[in-house]
C-alpha atoms as a PDB file:
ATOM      1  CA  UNK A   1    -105.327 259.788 -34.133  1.00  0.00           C
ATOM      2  CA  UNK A   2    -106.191 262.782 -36.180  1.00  0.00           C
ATOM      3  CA  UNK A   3    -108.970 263.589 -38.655  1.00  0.00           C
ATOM      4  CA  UNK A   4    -106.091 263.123 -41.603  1.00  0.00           C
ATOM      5  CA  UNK A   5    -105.098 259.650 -40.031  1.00  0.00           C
ATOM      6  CA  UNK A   6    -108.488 258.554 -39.968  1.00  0.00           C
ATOM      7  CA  UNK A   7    -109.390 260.114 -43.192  1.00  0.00           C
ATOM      8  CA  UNK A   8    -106.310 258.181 -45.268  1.00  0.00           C
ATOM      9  CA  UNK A   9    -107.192 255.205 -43.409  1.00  0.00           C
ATOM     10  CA  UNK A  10    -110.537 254.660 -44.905  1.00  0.00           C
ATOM     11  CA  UNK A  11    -109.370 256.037 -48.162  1.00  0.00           C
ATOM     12  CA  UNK A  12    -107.192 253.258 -48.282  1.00  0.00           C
ATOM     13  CA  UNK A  13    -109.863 250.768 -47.524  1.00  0.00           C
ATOM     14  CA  UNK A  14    -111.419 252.284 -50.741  1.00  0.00           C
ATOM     15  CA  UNK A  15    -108.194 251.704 -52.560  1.00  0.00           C
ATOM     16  CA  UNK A  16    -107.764 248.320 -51.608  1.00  0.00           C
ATOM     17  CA  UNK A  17    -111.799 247.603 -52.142  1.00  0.00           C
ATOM     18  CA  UNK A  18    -111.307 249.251 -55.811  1.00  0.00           C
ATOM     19  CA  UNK A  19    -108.389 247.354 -56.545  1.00  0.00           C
ATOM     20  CA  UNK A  20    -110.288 243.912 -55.616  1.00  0.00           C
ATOM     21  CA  UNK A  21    -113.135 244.939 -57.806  1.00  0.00           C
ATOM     22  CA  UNK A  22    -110.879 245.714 -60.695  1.00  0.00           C
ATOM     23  CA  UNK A  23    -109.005 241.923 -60.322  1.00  0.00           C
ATOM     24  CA  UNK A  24    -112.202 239.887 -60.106  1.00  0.00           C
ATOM     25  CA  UNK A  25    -113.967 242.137 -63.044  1.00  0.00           C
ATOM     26  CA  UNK A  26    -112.523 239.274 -65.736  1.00  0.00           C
ATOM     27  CA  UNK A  27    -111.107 242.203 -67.996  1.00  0.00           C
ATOM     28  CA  UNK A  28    -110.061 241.056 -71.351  1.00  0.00           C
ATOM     29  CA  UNK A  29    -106.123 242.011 -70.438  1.00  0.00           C
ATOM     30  CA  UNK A  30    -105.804 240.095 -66.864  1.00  0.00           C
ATOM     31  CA  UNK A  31    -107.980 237.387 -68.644  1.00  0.00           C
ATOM     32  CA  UNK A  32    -105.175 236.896 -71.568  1.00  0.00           C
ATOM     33  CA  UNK A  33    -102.480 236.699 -69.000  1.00  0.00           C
ATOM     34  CA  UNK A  34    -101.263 233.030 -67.369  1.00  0.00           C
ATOM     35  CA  UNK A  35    -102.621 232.299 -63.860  1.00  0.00           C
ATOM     36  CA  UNK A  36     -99.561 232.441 -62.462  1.00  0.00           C
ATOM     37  CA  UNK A  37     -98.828 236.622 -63.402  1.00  0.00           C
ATOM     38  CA  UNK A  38    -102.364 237.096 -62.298  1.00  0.00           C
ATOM     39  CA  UNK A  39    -101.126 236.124 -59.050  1.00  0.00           C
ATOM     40  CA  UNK A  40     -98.174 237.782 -58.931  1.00  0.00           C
ATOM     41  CA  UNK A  41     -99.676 241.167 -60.431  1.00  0.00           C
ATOM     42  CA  UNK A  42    -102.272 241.184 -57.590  1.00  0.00           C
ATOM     43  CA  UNK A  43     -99.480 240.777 -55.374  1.00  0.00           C
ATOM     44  CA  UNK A  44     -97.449 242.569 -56.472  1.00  0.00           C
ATOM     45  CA  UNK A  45    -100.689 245.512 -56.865  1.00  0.00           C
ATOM     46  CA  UNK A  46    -101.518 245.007 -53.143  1.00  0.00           C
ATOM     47  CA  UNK A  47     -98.330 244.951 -52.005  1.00  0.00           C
ATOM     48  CA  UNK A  48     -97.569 248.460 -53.517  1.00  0.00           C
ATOM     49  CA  UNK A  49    -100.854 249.621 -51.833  1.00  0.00           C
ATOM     50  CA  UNK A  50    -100.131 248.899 -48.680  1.00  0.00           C
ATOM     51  CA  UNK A  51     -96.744 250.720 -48.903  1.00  0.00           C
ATOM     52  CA  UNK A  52     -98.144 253.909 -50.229  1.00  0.00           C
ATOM     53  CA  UNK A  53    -100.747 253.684 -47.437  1.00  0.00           C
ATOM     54  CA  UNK A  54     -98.531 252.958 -44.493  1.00  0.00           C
ATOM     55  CA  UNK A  55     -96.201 256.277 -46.381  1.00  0.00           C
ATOM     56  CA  UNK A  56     -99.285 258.226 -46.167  1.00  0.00           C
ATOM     57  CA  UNK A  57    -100.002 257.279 -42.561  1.00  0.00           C
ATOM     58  CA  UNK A  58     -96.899 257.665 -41.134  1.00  0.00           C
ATOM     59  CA  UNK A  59     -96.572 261.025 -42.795  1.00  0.00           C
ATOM     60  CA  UNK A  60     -99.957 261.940 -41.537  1.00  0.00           C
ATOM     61  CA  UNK A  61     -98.813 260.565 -38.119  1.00  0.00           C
ATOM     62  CA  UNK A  62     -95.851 262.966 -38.096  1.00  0.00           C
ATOM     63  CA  UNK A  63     -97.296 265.835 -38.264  1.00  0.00           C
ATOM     64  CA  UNK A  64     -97.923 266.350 -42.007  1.00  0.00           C
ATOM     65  CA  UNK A  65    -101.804 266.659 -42.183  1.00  0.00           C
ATOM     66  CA  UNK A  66    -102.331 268.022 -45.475  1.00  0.00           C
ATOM     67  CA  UNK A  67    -100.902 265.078 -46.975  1.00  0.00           C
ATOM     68  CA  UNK A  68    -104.250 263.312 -46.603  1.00  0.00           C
ATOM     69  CA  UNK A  69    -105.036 265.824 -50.466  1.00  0.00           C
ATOM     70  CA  UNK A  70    -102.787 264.245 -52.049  1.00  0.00           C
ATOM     71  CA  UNK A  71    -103.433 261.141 -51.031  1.00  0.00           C
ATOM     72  CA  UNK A  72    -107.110 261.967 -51.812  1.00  0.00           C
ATOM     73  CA  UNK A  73    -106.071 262.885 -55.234  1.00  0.00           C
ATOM     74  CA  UNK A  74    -104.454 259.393 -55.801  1.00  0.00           C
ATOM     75  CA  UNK A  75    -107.958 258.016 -54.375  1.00  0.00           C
ATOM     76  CA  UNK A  76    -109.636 259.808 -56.870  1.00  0.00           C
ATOM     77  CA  UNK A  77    -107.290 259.371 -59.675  1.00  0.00           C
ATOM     78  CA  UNK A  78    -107.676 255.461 -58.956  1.00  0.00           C
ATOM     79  CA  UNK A  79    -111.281 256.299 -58.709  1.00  0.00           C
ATOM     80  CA  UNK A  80    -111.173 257.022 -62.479  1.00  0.00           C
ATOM     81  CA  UNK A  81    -109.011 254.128 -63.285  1.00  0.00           C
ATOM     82  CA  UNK A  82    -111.235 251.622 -61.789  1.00  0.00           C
ATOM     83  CA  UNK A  83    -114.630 253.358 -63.680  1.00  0.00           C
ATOM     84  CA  UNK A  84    -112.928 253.002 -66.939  1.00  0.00           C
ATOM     85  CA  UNK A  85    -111.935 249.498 -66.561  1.00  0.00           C
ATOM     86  CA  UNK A  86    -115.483 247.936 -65.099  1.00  0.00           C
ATOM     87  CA  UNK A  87    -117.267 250.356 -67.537  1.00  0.00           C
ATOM     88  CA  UNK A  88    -115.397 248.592 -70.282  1.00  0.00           C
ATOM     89  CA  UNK A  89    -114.211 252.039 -71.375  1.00  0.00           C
ATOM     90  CA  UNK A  90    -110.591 250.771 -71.051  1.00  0.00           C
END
């Protein structure tokens, strides 16, 4: 395992960490929607997570190191998202 592997790995434990934080915030807009497409939407958020994760491993894996910058760009982009919405900003 590589520095990139390892690297995406925990930056996906960041993504999946902000993404908790931003479902059990009680924003306004998941707090107007019906239990049932909360639960679905957190799936369905989760699920897409993990795929772009395991995409950025495997690339990693296969010998496409620098892939771990744009995948730190995503981080970081999420980064943003999840300030604005527990700020209240959003």
């Amino acid at each position: 395992m590589g520095w990139a592997t390892f690297a995406i790995f925990v930056l996906g434990i960041a993504n999946f960490a902000m993404g908790k934080a931003v479902f059990e915030s009680g924003h306004p807009l998941f707090a107007r929607l019906p239990r049932s497409s909360q639960l679905l939407s957190r799936r369905a958020s989760f699920f897409t997570e993990f795929v772009v994760l395991c995409l950025a491993l495997a690339l990693s894996v296969e010998g496409w190191p620098g892939f771990v910058f744009a995948y730190a760009g995503y981080t970081a982009l999420n980064a943003l998202a999840t300030w604005l919405v527990l700020t209240g900003r959003l």
